[in-house]
PDB file of N, CA and C in Angstrom:
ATOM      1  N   UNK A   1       2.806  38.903  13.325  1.00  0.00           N
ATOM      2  CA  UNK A   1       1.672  39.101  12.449  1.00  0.00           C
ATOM      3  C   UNK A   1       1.362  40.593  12.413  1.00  0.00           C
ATOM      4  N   UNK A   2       0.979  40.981  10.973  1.00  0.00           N
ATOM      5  CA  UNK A   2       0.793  42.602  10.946  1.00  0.00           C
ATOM      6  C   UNK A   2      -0.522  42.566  10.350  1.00  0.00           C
ATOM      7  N   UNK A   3      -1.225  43.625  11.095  1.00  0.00           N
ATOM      8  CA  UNK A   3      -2.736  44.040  10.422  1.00  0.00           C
ATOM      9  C   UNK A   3      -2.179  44.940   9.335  1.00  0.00           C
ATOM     10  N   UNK A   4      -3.036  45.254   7.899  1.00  0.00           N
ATOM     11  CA  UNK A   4      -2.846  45.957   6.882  1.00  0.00           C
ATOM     12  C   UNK A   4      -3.592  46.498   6.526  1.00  0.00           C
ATOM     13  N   UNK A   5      -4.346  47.826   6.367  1.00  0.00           N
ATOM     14  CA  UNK A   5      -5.965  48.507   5.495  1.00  0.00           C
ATOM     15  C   UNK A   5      -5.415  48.826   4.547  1.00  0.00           C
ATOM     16  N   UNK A   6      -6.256  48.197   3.770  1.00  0.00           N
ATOM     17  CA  UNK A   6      -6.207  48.823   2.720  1.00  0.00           C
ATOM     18  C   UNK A   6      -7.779  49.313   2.045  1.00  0.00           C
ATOM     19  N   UNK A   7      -8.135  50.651   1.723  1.00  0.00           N
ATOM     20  CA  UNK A   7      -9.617  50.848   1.136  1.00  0.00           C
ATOM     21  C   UNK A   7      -9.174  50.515  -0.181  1.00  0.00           C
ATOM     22  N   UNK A   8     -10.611  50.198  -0.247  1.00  0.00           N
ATOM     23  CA  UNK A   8     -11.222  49.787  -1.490  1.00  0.00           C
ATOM     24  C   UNK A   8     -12.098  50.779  -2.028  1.00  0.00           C
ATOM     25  N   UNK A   9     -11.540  51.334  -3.264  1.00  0.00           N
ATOM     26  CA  UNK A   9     -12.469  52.918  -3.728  1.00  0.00           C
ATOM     27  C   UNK A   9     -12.921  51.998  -5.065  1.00  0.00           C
ATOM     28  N   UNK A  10     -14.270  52.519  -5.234  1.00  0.00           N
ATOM     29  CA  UNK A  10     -14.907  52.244  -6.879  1.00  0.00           C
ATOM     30  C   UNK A  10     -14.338  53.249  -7.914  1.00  0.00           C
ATOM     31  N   UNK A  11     -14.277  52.624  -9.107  1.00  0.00           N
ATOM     32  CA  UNK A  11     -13.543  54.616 -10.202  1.00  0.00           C
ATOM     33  C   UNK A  11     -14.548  54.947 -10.450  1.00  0.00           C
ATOM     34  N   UNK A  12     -15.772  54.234 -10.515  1.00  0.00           N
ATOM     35  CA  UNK A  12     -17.044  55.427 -10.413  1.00  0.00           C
ATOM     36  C   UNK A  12     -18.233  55.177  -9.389  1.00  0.00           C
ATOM     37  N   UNK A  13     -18.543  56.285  -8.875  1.00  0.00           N
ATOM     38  CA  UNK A  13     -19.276  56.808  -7.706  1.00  0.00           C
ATOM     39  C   UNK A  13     -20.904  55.796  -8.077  1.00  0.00           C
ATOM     40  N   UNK A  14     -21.222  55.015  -6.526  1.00  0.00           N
ATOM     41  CA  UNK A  14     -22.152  54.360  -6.762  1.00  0.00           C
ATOM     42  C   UNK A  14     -22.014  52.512  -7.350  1.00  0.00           C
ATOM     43  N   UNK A  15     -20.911  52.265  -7.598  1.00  0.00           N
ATOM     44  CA  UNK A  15     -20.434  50.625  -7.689  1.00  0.00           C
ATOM     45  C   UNK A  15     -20.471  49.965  -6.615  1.00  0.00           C
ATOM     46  N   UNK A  16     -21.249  49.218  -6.418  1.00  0.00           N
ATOM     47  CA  UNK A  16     -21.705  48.424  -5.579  1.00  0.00           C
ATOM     48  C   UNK A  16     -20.358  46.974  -4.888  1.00  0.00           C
ATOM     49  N   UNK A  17     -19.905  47.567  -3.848  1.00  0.00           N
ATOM     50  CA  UNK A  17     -19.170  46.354  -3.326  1.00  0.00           C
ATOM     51  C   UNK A  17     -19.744  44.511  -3.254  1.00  0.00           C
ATOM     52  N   UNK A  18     -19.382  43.415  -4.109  1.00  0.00           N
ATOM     53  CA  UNK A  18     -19.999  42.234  -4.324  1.00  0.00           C
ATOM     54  C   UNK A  18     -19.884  41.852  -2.675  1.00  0.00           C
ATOM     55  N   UNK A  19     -21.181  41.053  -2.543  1.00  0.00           N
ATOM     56  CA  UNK A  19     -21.693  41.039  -1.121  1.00  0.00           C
ATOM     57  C   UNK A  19     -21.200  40.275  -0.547  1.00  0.00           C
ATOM     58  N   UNK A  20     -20.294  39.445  -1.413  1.00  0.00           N
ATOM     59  CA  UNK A  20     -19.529  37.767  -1.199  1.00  0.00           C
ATOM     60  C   UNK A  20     -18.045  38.427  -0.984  1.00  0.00           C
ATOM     61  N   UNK A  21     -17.752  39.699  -0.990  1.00  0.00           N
ATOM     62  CA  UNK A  21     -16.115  40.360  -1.220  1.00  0.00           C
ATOM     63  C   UNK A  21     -15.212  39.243  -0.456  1.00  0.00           C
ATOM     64  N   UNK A  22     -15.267  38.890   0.752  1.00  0.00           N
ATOM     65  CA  UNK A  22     -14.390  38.262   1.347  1.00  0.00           C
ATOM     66  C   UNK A  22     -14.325  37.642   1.215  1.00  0.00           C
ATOM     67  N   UNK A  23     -14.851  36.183   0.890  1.00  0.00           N
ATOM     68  CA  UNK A  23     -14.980  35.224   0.401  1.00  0.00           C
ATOM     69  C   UNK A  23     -14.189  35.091  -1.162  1.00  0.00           C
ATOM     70  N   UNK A  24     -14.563  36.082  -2.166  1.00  0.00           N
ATOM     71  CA  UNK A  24     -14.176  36.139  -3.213  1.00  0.00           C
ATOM     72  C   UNK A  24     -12.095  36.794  -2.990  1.00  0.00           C
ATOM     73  N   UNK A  25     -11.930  37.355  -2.225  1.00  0.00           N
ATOM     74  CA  UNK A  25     -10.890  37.651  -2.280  1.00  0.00           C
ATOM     75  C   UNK A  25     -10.266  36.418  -1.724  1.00  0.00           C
ATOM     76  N   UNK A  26     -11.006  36.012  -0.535  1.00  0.00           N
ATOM     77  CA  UNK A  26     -10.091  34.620   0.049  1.00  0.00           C
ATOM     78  C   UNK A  26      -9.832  34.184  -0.717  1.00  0.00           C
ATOM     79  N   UNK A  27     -10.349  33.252  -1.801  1.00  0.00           N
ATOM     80  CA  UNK A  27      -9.519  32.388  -2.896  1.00  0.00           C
ATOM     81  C   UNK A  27      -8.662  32.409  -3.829  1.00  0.00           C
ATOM     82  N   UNK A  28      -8.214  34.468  -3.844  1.00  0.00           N
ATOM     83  CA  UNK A  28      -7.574  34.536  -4.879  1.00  0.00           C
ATOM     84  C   UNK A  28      -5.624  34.662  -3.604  1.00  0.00           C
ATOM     85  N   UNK A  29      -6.169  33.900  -2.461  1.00  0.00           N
ATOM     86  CA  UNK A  29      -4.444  33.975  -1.399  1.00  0.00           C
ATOM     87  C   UNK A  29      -3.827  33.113  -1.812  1.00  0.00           C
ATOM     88  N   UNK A  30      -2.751  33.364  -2.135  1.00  0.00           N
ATOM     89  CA  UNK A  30      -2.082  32.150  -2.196  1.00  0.00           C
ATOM     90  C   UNK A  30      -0.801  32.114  -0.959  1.00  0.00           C
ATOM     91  N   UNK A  31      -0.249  30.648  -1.285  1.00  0.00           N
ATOM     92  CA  UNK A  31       0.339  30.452   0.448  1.00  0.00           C
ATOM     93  C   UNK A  31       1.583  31.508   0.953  1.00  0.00           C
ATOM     94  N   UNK A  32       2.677  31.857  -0.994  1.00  0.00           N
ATOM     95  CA  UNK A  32       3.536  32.701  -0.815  1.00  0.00           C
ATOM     96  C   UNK A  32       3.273  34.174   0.058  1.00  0.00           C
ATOM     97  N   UNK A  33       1.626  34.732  -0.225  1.00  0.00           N
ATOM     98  CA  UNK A  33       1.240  35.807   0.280  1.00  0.00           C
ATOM     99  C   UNK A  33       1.418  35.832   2.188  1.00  0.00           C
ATOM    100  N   UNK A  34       1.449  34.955   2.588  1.00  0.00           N
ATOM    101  CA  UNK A  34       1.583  34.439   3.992  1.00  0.00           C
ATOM    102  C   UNK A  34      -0.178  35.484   4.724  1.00  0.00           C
ATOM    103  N   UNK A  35      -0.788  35.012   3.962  1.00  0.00           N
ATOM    104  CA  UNK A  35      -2.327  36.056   4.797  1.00  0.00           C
ATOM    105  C   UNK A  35      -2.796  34.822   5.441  1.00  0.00           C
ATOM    106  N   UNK A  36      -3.285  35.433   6.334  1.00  0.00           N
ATOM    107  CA  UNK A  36      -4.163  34.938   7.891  1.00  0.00           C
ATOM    108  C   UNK A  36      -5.735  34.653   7.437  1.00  0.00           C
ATOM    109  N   UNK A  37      -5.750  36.106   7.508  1.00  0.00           N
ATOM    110  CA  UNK A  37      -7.200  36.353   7.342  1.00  0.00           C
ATOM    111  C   UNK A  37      -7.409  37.450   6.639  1.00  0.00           C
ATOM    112  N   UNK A  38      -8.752  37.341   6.260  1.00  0.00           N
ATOM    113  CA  UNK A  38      -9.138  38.739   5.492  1.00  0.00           C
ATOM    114  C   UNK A  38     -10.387  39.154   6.440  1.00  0.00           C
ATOM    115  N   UNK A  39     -11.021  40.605   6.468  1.00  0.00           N
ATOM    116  CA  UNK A  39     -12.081  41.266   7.050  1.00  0.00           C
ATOM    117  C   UNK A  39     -12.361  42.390   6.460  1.00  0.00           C
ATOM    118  N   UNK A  40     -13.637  42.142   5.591  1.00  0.00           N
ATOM    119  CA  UNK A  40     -13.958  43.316   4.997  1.00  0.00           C
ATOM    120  C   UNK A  40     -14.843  44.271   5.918  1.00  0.00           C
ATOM    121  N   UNK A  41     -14.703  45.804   5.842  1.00  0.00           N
ATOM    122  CA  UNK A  41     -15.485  46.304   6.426  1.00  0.00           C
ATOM    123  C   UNK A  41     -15.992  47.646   5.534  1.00  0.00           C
ATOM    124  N   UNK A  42     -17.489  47.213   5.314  1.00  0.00           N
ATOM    125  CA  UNK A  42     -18.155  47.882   4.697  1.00  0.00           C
ATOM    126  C   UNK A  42     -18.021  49.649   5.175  1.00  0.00           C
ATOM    127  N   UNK A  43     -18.173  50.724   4.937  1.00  0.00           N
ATOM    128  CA  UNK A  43     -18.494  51.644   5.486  1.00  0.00           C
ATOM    129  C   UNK A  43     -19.192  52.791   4.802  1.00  0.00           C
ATOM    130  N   UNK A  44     -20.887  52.639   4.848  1.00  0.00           N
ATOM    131  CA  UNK A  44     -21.426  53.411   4.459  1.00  0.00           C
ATOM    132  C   UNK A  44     -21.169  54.750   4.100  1.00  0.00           C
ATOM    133  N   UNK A  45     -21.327  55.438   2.563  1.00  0.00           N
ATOM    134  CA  UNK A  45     -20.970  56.704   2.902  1.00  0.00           C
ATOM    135  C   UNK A  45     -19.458  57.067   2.790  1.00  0.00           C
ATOM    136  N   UNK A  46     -18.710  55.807   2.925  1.00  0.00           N
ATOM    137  CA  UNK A  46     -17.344  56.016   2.839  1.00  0.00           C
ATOM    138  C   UNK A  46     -16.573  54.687   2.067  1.00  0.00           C
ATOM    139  N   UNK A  47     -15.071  54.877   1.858  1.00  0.00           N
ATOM    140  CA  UNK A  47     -14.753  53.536   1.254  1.00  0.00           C
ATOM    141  C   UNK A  47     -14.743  52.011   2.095  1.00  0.00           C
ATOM    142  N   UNK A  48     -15.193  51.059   1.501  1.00  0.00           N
ATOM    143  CA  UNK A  48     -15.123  49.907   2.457  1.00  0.00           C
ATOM    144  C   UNK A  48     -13.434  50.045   2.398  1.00  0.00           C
ATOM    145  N   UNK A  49     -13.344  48.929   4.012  1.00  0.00           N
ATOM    146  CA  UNK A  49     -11.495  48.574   3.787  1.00  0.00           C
ATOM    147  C   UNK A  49     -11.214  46.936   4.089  1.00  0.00           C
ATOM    148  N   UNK A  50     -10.414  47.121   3.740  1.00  0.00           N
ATOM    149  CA  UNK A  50     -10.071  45.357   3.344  1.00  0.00           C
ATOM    150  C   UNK A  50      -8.858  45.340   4.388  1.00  0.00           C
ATOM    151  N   UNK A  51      -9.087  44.360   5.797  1.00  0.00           N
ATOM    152  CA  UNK A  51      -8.234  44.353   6.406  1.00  0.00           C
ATOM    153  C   UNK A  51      -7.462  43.162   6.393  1.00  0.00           C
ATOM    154  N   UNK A  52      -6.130  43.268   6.620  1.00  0.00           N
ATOM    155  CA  UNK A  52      -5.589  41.913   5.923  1.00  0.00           C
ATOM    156  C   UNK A  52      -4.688  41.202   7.210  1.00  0.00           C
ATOM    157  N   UNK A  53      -4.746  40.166   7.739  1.00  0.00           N
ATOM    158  CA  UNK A  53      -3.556  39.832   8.921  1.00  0.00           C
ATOM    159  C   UNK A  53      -2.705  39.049   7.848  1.00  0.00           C
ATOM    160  N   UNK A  54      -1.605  39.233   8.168  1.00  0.00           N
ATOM    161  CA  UNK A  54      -0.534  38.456   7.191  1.00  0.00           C
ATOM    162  C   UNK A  54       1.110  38.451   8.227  1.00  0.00           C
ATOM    163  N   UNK A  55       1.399  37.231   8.032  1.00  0.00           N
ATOM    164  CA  UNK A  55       2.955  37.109   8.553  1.00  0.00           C
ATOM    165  C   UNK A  55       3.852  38.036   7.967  1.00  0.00           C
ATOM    166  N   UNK A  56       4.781  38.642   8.770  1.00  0.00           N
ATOM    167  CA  UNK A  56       5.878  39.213   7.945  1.00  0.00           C
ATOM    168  C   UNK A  56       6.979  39.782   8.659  1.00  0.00           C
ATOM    169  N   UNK A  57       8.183  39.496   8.436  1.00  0.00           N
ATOM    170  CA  UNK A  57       9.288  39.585   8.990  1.00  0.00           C
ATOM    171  C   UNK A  57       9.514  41.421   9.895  1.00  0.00           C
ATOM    172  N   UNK A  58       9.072  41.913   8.359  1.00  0.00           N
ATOM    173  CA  UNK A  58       9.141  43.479   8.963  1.00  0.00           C
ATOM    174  C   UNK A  58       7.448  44.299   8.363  1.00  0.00           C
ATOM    175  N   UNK A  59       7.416  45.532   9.206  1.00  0.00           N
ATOM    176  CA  UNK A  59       5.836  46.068   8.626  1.00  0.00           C
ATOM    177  C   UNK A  59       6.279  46.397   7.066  1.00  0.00           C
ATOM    178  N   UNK A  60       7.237  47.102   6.304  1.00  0.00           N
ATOM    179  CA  UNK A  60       7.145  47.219   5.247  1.00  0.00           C
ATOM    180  C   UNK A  60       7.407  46.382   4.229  1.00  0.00           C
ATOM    181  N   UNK A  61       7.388  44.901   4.417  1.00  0.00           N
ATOM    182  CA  UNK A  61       7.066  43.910   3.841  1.00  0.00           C
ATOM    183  C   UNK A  61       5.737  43.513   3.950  1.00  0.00           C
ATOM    184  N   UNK A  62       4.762  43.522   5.031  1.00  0.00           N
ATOM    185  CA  UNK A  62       3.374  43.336   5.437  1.00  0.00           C
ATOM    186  C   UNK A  62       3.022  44.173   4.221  1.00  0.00           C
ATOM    187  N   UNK A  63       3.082  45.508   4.440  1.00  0.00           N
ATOM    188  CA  UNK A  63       2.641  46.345   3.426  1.00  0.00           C
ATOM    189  C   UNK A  63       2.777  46.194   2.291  1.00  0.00           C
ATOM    190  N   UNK A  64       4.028  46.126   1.980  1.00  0.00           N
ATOM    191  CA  UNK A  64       3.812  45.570   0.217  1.00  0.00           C
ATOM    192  C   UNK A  64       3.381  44.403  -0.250  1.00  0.00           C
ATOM    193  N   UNK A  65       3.545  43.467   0.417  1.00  0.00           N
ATOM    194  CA  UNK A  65       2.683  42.170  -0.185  1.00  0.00           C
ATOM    195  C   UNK A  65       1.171  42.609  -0.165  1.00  0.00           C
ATOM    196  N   UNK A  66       0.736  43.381   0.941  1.00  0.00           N
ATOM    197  CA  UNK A  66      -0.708  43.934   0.815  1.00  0.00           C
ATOM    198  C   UNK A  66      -1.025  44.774  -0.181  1.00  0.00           C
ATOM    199  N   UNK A  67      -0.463  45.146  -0.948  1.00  0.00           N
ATOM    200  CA  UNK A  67      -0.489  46.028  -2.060  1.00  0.00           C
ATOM    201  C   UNK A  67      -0.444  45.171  -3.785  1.00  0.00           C
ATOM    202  N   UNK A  68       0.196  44.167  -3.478  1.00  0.00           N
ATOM    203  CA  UNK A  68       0.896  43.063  -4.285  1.00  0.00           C
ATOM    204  C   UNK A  68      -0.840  42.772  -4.431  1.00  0.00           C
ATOM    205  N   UNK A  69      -1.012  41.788  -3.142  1.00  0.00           N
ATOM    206  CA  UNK A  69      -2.401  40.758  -3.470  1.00  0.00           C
ATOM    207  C   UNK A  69      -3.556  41.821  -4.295  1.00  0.00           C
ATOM    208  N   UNK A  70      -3.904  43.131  -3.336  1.00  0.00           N
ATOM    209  CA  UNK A  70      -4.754  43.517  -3.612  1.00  0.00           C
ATOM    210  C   UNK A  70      -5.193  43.638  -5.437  1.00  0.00           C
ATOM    211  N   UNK A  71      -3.868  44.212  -5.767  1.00  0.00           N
ATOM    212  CA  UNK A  71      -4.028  44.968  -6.651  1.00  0.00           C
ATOM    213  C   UNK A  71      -4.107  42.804  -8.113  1.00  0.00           C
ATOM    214  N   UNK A  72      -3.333  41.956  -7.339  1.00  0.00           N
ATOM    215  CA  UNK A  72      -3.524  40.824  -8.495  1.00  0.00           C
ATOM    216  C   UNK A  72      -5.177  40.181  -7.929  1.00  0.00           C
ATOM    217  N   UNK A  73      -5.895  40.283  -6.882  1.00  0.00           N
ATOM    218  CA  UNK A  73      -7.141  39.986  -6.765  1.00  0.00           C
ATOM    219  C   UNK A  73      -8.282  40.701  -7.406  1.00  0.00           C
ATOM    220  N   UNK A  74      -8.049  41.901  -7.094  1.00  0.00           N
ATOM    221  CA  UNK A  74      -9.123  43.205  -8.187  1.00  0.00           C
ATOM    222  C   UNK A  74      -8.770  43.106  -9.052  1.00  0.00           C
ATOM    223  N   UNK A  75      -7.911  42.485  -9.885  1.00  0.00           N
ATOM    224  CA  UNK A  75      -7.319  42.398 -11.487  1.00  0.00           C
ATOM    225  C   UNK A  75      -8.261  40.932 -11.628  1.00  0.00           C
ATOM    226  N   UNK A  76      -7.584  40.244 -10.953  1.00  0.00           N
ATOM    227  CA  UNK A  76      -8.295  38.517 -11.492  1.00  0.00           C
ATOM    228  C   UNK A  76      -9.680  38.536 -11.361  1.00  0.00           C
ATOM    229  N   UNK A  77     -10.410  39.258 -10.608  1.00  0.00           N
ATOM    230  CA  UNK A  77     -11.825  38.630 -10.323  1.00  0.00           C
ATOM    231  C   UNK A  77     -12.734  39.840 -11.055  1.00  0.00           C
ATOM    232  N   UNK A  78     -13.523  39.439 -11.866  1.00  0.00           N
ATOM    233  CA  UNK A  78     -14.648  40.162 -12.609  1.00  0.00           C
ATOM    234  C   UNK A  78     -15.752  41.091 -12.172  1.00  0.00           C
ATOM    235  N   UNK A  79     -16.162  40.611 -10.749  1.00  0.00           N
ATOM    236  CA  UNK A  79     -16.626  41.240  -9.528  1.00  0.00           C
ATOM    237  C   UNK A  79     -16.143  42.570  -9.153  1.00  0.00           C
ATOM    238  N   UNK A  80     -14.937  42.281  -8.900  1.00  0.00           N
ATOM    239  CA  UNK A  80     -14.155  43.645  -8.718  1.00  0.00           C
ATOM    240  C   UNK A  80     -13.831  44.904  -9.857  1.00  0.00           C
ATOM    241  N   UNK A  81     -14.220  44.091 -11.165  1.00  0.00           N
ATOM    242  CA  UNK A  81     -14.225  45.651 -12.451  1.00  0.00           C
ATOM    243  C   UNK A  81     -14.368  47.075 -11.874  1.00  0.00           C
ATOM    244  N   UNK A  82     -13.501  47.454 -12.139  1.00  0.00           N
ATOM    245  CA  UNK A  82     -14.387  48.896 -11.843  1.00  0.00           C
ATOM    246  C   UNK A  82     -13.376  49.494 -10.464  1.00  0.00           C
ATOM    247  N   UNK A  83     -13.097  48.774  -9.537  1.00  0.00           N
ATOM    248  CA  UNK A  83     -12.776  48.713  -8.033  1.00  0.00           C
ATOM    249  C   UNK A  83     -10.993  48.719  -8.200  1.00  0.00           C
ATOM    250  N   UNK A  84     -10.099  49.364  -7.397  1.00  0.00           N
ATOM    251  CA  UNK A  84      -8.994  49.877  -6.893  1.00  0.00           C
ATOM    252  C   UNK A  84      -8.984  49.704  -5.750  1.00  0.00           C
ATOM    253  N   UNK A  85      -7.661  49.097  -5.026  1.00  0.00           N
ATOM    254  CA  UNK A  85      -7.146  49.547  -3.979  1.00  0.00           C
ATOM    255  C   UNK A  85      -6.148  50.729  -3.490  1.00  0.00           C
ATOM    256  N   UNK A  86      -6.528  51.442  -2.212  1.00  0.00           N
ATOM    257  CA  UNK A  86      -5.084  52.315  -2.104  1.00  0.00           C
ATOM    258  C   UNK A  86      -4.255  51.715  -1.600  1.00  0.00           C
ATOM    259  N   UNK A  87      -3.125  52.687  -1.622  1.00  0.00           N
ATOM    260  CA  UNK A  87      -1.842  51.294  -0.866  1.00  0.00           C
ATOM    261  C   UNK A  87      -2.338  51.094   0.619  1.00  0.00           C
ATOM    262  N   UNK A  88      -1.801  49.737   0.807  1.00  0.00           N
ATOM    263  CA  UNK A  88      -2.044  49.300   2.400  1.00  0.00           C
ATOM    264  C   UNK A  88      -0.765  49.798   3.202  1.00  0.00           C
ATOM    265  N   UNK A  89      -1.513  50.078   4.350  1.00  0.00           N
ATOM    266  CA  UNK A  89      -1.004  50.790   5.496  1.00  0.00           C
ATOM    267  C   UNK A  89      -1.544  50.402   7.144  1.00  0.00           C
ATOM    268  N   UNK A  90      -0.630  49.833   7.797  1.00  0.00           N
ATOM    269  CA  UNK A  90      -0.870  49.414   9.170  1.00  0.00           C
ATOM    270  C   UNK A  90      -1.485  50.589   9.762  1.00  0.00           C
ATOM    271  N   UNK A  91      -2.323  50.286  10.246  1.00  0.00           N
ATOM    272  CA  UNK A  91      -3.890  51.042  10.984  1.00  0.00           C
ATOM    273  C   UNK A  91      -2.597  51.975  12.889  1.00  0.00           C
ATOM    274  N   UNK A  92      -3.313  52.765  12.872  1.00  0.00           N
ATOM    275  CA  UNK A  92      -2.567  53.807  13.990  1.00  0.00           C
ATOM    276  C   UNK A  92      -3.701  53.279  15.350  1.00  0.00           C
ATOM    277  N   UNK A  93      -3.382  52.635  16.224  1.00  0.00           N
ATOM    278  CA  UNK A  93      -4.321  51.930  16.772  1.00  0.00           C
ATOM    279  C   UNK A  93      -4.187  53.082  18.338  1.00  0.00           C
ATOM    280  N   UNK A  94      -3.176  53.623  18.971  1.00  0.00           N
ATOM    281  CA  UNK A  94      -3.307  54.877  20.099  1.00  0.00           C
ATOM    282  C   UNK A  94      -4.788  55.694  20.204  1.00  0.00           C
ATOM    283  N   UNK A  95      -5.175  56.036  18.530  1.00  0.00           N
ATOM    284  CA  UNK A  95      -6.686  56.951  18.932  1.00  0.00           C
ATOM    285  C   UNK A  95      -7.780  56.084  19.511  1.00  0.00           C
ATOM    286  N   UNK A  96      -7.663  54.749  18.644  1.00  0.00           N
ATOM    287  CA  UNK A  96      -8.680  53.873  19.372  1.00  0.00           C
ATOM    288  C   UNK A  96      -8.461  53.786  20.791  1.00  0.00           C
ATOM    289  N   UNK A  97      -7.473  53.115  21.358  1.00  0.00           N
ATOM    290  CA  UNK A  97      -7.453  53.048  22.663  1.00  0.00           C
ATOM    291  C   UNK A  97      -7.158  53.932  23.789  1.00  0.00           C
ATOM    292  N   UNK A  98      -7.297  55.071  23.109  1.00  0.00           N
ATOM    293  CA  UNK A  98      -7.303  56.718  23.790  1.00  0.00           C
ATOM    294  C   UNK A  98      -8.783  57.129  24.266  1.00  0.00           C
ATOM    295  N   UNK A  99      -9.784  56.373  22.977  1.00  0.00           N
ATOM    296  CA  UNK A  99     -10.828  56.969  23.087  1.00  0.00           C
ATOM    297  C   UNK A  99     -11.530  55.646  24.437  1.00  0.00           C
ATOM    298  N   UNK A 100     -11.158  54.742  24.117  1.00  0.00           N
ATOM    299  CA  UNK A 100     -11.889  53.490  25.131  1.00  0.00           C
ATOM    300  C   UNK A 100     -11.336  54.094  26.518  1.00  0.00           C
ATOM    301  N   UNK A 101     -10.157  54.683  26.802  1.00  0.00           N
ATOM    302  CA  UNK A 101      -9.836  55.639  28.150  1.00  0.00           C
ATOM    303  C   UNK A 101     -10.373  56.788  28.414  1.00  0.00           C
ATOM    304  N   UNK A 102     -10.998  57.287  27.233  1.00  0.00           N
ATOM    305  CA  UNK A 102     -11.249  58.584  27.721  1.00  0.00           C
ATOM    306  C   UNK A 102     -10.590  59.587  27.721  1.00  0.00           C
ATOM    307  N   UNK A 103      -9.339  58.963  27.032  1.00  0.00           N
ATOM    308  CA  UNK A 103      -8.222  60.403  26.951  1.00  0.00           C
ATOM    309  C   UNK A 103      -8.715  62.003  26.208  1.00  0.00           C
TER     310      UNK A 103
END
């Protein structure tokens, strides 16, 4: 299983992320996509990111199917007008657990 971020940028400054996002993206998975789960995380001030767990043989298959859904979910759902994903990219997880040590 591979984690995937992908942010979620508005094309114009001030578009309000729908408060239901995860929910609304859950229904647009389908089974070929092989996703787990979804976790949106808001981030004030900055772009929310859409984290995705999904099965996949290798990471640059994780990644492109994460790029695949995103971009046919922000297309299908009306909610999302306005809203883009960047490409998804497996998260660099060493700084996190550098900083929980103290490195």
């Amino acid at each position: 299983m591979y984690l995937v971020h992908a942010a979620l940028r508005p094309v114009s400054p001030g578009l309000a992320l729908p408060s239901d996002a995860r929910e609304l993206l859950r229904g647009e998975v389908w089974p070929e996509d092989r996703i787990e789960h979804l976790v949106v995380h808001p981030h004030p001030g900055a772009d929310p990111v859409l984290g995705v767990y999904l099965l996949a043989d290798r990471l640059e298959d994780a990644e492109a199917r994460t790029d695949r859904f995103c971009h046919r979910a922000l297309t299908a759902l009306p909610q999302f007008a306005g809203w883009r994903a960047a490409r998804g990219a497996a998260p660099l997880l060493a700084p996190f657990y550098e900083r929980l040590l103290g490195l």
